[in-house]
C-alpha atoms as a PDB file:
ATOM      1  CA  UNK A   1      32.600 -27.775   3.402  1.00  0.00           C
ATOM      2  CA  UNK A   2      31.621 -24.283   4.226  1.00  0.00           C
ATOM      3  CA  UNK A   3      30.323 -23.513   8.006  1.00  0.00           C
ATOM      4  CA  UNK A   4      27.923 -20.802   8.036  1.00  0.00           C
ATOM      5  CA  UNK A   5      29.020 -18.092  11.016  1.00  0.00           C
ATOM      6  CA  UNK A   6      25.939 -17.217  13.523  1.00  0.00           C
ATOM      7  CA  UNK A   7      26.363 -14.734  16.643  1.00  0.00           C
ATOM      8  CA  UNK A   8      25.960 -17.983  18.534  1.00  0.00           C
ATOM      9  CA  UNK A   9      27.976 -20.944  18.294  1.00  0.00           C
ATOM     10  CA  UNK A  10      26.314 -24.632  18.328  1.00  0.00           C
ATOM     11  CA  UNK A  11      28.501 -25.705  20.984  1.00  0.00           C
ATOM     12  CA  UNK A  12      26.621 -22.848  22.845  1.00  0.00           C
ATOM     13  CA  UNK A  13      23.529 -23.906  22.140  1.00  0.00           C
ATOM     14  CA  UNK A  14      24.057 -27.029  22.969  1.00  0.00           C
ATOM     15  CA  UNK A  15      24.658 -26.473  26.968  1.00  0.00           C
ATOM     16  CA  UNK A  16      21.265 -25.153  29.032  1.00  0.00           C
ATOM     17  CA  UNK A  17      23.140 -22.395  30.311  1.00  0.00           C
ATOM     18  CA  UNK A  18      23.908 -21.040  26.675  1.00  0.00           C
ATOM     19  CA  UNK A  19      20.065 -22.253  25.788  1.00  0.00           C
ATOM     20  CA  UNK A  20      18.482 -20.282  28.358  1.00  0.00           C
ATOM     21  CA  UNK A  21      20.304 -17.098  27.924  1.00  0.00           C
ATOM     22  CA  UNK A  22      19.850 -16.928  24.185  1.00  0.00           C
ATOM     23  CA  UNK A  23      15.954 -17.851  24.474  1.00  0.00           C
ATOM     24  CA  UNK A  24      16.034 -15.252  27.450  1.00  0.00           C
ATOM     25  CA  UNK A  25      17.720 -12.573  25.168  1.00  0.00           C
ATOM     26  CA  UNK A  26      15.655 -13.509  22.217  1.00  0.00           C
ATOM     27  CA  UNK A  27      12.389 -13.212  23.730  1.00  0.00           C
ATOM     28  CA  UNK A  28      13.372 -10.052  25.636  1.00  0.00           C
ATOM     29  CA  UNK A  29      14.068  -8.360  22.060  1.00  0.00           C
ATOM     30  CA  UNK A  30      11.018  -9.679  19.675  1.00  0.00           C
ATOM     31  CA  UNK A  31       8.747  -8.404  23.014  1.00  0.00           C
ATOM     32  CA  UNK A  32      10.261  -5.117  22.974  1.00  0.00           C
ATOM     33  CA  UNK A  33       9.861  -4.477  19.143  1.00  0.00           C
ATOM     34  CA  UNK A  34       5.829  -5.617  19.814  1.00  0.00           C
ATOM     35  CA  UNK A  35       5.827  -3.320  21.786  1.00  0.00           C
ATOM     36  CA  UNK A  36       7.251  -0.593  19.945  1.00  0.00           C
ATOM     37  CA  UNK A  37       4.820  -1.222  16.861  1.00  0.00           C
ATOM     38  CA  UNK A  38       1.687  -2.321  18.699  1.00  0.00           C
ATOM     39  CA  UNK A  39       1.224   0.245  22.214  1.00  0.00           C
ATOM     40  CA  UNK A  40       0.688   3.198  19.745  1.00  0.00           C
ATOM     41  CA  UNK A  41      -1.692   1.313  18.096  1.00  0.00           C
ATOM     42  CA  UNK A  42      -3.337   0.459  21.566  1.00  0.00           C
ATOM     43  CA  UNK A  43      -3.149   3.925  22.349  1.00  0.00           C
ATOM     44  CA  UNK A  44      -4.911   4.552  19.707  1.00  0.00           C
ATOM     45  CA  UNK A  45      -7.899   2.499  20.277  1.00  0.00           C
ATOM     46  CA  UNK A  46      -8.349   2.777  23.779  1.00  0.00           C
ATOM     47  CA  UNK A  47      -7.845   6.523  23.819  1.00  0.00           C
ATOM     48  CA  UNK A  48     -11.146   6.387  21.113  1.00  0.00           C
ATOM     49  CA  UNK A  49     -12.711   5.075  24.859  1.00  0.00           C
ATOM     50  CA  UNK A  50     -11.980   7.929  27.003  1.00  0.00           C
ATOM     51  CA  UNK A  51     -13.421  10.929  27.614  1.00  0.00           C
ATOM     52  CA  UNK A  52     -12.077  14.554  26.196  1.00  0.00           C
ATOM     53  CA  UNK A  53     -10.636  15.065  29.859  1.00  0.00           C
ATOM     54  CA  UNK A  54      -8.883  11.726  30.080  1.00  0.00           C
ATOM     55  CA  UNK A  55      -7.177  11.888  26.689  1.00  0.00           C
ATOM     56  CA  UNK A  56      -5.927  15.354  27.872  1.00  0.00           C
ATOM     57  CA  UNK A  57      -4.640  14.544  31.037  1.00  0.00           C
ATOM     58  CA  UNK A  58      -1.608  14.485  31.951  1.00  0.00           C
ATOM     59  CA  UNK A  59       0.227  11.980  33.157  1.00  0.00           C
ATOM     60  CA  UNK A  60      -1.385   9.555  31.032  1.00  0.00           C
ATOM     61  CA  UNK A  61      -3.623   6.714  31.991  1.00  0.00           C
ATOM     62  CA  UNK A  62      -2.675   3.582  30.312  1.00  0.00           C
ATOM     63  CA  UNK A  63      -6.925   1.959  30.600  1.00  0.00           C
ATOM     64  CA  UNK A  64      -9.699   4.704  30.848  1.00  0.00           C
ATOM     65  CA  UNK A  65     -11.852   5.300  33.733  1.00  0.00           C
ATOM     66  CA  UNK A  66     -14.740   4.405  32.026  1.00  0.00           C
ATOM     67  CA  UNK A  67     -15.060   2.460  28.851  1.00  0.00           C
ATOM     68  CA  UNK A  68     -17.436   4.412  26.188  1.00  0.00           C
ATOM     69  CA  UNK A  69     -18.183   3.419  22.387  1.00  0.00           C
ATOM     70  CA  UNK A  70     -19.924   6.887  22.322  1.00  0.00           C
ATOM     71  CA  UNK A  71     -16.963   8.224  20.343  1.00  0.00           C
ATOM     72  CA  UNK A  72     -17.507   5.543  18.213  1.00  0.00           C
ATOM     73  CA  UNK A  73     -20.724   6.198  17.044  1.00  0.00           C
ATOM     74  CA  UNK A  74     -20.572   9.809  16.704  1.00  0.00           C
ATOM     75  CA  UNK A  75     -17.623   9.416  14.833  1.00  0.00           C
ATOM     76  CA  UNK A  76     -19.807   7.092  12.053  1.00  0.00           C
ATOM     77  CA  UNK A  77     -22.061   9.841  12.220  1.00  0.00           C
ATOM     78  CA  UNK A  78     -20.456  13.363  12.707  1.00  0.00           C
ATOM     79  CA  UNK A  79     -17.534  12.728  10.122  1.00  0.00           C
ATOM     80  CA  UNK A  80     -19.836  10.738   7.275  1.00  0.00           C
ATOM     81  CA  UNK A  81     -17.571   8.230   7.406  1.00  0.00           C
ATOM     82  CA  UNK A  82     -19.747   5.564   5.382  1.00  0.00           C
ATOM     83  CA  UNK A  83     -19.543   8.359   2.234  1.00  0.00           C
ATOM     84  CA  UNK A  84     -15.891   8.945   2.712  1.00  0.00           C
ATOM     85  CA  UNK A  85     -15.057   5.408   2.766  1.00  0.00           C
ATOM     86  CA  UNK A  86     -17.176   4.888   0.110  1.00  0.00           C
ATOM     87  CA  UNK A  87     -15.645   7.342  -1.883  1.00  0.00           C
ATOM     88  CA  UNK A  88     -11.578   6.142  -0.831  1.00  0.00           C
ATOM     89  CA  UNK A  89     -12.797   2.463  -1.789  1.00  0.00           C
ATOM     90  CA  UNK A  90     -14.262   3.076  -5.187  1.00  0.00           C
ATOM     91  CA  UNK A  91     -10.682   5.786  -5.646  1.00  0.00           C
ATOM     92  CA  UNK A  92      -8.358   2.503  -4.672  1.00  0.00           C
ATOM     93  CA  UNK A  93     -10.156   0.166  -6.334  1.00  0.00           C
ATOM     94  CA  UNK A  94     -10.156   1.713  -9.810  1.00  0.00           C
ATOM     95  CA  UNK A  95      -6.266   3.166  -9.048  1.00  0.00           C
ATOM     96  CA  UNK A  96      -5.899  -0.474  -8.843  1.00  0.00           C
ATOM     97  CA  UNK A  97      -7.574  -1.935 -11.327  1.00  0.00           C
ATOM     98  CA  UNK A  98      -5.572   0.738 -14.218  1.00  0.00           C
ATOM     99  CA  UNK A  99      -2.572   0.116 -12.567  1.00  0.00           C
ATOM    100  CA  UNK A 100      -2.887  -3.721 -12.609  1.00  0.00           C
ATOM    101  CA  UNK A 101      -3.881  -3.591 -16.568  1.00  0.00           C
ATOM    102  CA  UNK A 102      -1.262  -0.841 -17.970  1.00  0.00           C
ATOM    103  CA  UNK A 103       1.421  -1.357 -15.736  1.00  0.00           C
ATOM    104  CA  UNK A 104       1.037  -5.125 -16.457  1.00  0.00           C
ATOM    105  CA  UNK A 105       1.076  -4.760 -20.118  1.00  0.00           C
ATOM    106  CA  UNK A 106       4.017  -1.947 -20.520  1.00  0.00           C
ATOM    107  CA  UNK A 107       6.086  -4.274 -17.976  1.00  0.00           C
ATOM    108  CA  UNK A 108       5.695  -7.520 -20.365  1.00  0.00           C
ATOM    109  CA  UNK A 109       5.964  -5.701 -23.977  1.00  0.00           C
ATOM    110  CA  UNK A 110       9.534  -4.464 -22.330  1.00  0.00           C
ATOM    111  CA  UNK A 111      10.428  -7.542 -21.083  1.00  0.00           C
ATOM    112  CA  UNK A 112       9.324 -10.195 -23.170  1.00  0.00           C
ATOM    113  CA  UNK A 113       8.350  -8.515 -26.792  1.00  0.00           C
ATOM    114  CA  UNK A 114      11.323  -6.073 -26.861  1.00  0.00           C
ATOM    115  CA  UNK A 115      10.564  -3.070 -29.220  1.00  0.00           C
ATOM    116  CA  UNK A 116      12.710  -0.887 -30.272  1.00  0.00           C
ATOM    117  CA  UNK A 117      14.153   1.539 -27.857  1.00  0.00           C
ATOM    118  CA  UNK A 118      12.463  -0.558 -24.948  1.00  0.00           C
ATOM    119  CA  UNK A 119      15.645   0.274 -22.819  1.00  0.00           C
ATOM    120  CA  UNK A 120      15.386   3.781 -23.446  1.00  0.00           C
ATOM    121  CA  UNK A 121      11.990   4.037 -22.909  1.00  0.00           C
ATOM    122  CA  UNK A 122      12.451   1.754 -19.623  1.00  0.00           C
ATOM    123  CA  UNK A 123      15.292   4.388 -18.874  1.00  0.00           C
ATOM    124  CA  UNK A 124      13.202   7.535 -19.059  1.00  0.00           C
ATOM    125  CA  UNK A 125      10.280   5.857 -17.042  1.00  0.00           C
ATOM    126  CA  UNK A 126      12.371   5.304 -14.387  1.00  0.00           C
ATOM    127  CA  UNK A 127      14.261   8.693 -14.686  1.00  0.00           C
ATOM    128  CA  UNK A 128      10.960  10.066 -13.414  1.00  0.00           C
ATOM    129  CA  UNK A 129      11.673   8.259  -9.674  1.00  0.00           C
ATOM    130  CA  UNK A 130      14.562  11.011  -9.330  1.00  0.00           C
ATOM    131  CA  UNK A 131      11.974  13.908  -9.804  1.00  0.00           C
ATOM    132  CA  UNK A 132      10.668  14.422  -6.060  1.00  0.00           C
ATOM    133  CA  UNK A 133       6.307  14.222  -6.516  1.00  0.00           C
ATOM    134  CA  UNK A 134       6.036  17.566  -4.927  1.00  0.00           C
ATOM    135  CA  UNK A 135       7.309  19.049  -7.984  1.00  0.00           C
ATOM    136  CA  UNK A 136       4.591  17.291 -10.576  1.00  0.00           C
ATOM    137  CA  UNK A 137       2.085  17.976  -8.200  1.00  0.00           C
ATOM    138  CA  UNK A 138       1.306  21.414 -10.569  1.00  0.00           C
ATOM    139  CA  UNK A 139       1.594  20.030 -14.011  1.00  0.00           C
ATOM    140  CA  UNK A 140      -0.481  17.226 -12.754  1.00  0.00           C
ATOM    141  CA  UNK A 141      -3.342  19.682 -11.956  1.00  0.00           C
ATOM    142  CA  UNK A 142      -2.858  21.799 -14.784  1.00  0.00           C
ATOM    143  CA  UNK A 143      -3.393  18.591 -16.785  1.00  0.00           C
ATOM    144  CA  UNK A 144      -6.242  17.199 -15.088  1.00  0.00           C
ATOM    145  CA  UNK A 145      -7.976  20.520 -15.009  1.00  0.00           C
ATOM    146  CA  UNK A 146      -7.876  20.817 -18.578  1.00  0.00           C
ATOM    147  CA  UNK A 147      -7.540  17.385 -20.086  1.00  0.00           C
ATOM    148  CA  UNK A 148      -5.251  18.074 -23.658  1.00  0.00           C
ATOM    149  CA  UNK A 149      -6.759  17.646 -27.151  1.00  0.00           C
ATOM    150  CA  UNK A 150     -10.528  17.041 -25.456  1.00  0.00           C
ATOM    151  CA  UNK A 151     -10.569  19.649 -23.245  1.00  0.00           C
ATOM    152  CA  UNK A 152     -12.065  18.638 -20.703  1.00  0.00           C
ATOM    153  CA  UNK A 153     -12.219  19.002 -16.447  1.00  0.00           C
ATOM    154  CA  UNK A 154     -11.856  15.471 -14.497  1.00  0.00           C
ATOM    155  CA  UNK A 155     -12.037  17.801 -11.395  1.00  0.00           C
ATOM    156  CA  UNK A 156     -14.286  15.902  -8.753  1.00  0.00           C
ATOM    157  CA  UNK A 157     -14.188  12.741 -10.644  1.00  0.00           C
ATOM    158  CA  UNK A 158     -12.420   9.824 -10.141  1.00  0.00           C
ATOM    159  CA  UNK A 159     -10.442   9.376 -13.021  1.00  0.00           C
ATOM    160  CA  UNK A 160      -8.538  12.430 -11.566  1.00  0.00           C
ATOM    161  CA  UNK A 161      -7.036   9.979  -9.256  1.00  0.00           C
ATOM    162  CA  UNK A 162      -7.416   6.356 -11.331  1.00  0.00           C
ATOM    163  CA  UNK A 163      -4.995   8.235 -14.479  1.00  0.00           C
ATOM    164  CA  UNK A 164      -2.131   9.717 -12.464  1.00  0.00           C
ATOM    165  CA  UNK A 165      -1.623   6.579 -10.430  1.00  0.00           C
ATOM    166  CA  UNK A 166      -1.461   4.480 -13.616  1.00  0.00           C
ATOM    167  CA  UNK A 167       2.285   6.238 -14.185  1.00  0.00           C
ATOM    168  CA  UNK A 168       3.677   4.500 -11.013  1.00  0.00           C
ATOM    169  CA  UNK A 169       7.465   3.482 -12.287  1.00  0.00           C
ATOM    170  CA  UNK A 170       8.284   1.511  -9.126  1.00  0.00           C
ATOM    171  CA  UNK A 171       5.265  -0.884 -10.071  1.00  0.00           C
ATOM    172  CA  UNK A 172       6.373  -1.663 -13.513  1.00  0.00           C
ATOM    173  CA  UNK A 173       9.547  -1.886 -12.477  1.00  0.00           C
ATOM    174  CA  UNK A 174       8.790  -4.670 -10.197  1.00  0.00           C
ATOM    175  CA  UNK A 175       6.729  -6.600 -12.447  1.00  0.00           C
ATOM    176  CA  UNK A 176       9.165  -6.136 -15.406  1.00  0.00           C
ATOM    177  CA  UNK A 177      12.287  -7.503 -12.974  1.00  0.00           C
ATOM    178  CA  UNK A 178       9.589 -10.101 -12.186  1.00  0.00           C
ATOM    179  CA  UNK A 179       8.749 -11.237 -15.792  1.00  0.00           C
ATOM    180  CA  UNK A 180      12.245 -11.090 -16.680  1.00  0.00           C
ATOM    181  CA  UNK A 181      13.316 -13.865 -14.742  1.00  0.00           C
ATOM    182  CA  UNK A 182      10.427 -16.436 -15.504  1.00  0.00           C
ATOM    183  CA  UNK A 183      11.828 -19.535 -16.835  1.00  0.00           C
ATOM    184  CA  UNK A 184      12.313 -19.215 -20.358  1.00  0.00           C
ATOM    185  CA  UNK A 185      11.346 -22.886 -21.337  1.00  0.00           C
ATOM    186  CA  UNK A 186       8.299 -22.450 -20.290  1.00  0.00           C
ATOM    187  CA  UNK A 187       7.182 -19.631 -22.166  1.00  0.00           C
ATOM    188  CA  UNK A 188       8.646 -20.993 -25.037  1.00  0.00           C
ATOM    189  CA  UNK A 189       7.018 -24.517 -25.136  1.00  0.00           C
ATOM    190  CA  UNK A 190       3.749 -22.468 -25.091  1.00  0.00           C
ATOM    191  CA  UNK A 191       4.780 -20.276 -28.039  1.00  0.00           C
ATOM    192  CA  UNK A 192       5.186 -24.188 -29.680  1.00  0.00           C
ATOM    193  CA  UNK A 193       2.043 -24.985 -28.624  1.00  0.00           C
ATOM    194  CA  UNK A 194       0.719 -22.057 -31.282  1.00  0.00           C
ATOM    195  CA  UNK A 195      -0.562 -19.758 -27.893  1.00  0.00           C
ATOM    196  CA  UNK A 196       0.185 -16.129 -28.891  1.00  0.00           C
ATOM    197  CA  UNK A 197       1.404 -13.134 -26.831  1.00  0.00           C
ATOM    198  CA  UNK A 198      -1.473 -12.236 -25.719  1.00  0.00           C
ATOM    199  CA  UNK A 199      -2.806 -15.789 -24.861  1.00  0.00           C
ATOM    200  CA  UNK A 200       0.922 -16.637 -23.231  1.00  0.00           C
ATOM    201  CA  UNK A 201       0.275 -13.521 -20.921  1.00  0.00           C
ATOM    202  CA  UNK A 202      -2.822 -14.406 -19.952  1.00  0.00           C
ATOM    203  CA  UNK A 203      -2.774 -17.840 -19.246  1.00  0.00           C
ATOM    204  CA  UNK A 204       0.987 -18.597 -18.283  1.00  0.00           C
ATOM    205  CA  UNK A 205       2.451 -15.489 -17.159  1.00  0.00           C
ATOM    206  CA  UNK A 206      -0.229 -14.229 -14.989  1.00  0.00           C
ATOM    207  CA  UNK A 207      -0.934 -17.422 -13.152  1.00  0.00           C
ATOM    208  CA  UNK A 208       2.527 -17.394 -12.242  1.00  0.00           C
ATOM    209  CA  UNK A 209       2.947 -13.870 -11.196  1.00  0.00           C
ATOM    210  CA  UNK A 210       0.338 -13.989  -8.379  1.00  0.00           C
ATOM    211  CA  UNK A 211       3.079 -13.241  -5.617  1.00  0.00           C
ATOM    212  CA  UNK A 212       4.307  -9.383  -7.561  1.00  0.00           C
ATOM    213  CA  UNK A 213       0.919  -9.023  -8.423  1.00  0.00           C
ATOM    214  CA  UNK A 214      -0.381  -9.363  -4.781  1.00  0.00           C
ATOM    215  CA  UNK A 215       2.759  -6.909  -4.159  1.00  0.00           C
ATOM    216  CA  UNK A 216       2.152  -4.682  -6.889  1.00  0.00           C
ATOM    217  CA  UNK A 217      -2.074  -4.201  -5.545  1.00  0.00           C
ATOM    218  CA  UNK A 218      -0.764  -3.780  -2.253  1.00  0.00           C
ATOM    219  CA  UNK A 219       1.289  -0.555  -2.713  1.00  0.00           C
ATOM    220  CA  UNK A 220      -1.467   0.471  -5.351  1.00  0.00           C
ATOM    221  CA  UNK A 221      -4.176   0.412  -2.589  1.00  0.00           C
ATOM    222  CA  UNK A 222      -2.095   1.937   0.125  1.00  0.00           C
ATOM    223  CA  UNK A 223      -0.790   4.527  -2.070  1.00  0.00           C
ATOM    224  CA  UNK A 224      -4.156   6.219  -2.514  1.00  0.00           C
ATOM    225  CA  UNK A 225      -5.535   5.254   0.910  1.00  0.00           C
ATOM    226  CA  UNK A 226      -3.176   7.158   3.007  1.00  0.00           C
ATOM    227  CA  UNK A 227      -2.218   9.785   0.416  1.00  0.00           C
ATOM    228  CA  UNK A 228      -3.496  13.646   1.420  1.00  0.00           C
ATOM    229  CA  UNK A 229      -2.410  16.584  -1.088  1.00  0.00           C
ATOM    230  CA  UNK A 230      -3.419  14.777  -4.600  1.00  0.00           C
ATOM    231  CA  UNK A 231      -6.882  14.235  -3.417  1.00  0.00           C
ATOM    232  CA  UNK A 232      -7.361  17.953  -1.331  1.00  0.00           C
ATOM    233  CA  UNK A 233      -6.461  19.793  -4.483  1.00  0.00           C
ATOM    234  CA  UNK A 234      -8.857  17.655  -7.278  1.00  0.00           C
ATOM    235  CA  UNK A 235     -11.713  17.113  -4.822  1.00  0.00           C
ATOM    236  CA  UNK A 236     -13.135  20.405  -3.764  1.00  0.00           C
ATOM    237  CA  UNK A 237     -17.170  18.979  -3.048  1.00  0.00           C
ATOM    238  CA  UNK A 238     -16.838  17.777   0.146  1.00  0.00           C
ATOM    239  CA  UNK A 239     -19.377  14.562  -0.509  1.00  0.00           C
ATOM    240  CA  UNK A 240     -16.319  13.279  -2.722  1.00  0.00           C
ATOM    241  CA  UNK A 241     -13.583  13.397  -0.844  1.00  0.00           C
ATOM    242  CA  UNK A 242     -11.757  10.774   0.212  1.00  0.00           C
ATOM    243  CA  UNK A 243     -11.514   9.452   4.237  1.00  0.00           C
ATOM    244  CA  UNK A 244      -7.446  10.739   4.730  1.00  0.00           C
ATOM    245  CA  UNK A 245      -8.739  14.673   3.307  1.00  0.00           C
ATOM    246  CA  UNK A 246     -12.585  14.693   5.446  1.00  0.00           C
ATOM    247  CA  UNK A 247     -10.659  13.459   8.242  1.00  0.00           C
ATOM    248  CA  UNK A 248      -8.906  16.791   8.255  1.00  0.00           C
ATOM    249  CA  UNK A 249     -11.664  19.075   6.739  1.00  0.00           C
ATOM    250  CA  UNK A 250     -14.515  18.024   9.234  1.00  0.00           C
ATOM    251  CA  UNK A 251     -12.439  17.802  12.611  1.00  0.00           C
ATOM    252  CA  UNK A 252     -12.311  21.872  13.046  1.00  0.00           C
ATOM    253  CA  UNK A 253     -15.185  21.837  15.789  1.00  0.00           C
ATOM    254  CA  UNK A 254     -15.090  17.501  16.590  1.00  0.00           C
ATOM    255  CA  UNK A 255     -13.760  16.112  20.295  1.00  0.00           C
ATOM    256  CA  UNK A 256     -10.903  14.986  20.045  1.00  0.00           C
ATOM    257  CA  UNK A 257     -12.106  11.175  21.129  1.00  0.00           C
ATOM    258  CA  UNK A 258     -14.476  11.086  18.259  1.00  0.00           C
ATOM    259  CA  UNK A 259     -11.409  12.256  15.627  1.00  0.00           C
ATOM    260  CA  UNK A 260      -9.533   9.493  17.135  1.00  0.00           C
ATOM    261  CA  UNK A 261     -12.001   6.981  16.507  1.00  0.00           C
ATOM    262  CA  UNK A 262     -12.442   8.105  12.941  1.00  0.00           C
ATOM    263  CA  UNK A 263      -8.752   7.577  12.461  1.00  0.00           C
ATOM    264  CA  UNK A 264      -8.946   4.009  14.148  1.00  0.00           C
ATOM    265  CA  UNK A 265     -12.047   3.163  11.676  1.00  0.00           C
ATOM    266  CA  UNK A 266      -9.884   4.634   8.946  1.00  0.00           C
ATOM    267  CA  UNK A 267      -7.455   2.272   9.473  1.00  0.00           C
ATOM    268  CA  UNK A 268      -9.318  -0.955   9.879  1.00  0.00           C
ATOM    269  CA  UNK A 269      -9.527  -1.580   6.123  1.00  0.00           C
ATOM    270  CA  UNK A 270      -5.775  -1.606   5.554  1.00  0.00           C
ATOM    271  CA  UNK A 271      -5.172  -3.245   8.652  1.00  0.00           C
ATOM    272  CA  UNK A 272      -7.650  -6.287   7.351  1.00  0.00           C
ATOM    273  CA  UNK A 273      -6.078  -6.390   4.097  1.00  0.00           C
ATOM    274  CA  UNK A 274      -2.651  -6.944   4.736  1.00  0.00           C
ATOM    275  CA  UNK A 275      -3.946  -9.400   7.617  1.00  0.00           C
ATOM    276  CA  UNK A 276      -5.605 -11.372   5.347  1.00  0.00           C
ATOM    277  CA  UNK A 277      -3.059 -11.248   2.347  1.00  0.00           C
ATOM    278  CA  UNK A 278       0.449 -11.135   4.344  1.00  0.00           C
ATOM    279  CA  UNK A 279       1.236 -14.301   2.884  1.00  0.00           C
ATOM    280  CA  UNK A 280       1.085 -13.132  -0.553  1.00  0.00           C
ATOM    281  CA  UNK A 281       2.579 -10.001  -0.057  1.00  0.00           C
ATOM    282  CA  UNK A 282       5.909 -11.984   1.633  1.00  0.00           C
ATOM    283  CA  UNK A 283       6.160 -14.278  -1.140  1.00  0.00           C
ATOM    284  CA  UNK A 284       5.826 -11.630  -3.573  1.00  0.00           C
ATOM    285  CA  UNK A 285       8.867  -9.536  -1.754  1.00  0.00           C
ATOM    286  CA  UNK A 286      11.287 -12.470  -2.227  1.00  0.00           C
ATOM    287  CA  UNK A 287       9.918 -13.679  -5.324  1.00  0.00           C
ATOM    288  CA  UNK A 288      11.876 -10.930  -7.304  1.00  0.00           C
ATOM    289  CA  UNK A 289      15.095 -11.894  -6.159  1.00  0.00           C
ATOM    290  CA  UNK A 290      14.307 -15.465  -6.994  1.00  0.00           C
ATOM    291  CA  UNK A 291      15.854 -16.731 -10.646  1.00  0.00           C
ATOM    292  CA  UNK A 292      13.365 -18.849 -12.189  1.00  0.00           C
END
């Protein structure tokens, strides 16, 4: 029988001495690592309560002098942050939504339908992870600028955002590595039942892909929340740029307290969603290295 090796033995454990210290040690470590993640976080927020003068003092004060939502406010106002929000969720939402359809479908037709030259094709997809982005930031632009055979701008519209994000290799990666190890009886006793490919997709592999799915919308939203340069160079009209490019364009003559709060409003949606989907998004991370 094999023993499994730990840092601490049983025999250890077993005495209240050994008990206490380990608990001690424990405890002592998972509160320092809260505290590394959350107190900038907390410094965030409460410095969104202080006045100009407090944020800028130095030493710091860890609790202002006197609490304000002022910033608050003014930041809701000042910075348009209902537009810009507006304008990030409708950006994420469709990035999503093309990602979640193409990426799905390219990811089973190379898994499960195998064409010809799938592995080269799968090969040259994800030779494109080994060319840095900053270098198709340009021929992105020049295509989006003038969209080939139409000819056509998608400048200041959406679809300058929802097209590029559709070629995300890493995402149909992960769902093909996914769909590759669903159990193979299964889809075949619904190819006996007479269900075809697309029918099998929808109603058997989908169902059970919920967990890389959940994982696959997560980095879809996040990507185009928090990303900067894409968005600054295809949005030029201020009213249609996203949150993470007003935030910099409109703080040249904001307080500082009100920028901060903008930033801690920013950051609320993202917060909420993994919050509210963290069990999903955990499953889906070990559901890939999970043989079905």
């Amino acid at each position: 029988m094999s023993s499994t090796r730990t840092l601490v033995s049983p025999a250890v454990l077993a005495r209240p001495r050994g008990r206490a210290i380990y608990w001690t040690v424990f405890t002592g470590i998972v509160l320092l690592f809260a505290l590394a993640f959350l107190f900038p976080v907390y410094w965030m927020v409460t410095g969104a309560m202080k006045s100009p003068d407090e944020v800028a003092r130095t030493p710091p004060d860890l609790l202002p002098d006197r609490w304000s939502t002022s910033g608050w406010t003014d930041a809701w106002e000042l910075m348009q942050l209902p537009t810009h929000l507006w304008n990030t969720v409708v950006q994420a939402a469709g990035a999503w939504l093309f990602q979640l359809v193409f990426c799905t479908a390219a990811a089973y037709a190379l898994s499960r339908l195998r064409p010809a030259f799938g592995n080269v094709v799968l090969g040259g997809i994800l030779a494109t992870l080994m060319v840095p982005a900053q270098a198709l930031v340009v021929p992105k632009y020049l295509v989006v600028a003038d969209l080939p055979l139409i000819h056509t701008s998608l400048l200041n519209d959406p679809l300058a955002i929802w097209l590029p994000a559709v070629a995300n290799a890493f995402n149909l990666y992960l769902l093909k590595r996914f769909f590759d190890q669903l159990p193979r009886d299964v889809l075949e006793a619904a190819e006996i039942d007479g269900a075809g490919r697309l029918r099998t997709l929808w109603s058997i592999v989908l169902p059970m892909s919920r967990p890389v799915l959940g994982v696959v919308s997560i980095f879809a939203l996040v990507a185009v929340w928090q990303d900067f340069l894409w968005p600054l160079m295809v949005f030029s009209d201020t009213d249609k740029q996203p949150i993470s490019v007003a935030l910099v364009q409109l703080s040249q003559n904001i307080q500082l307290t009100v920028l901060i709060a903008a930033m801690v409003i920013a950051s609320i949606p993202m917060v909420a969603l993994f919050l509210v989907f963290q069990r999903h998004i955990i499953a889906g991370i070990g559901a890939g290295s999970t043989k079905g």
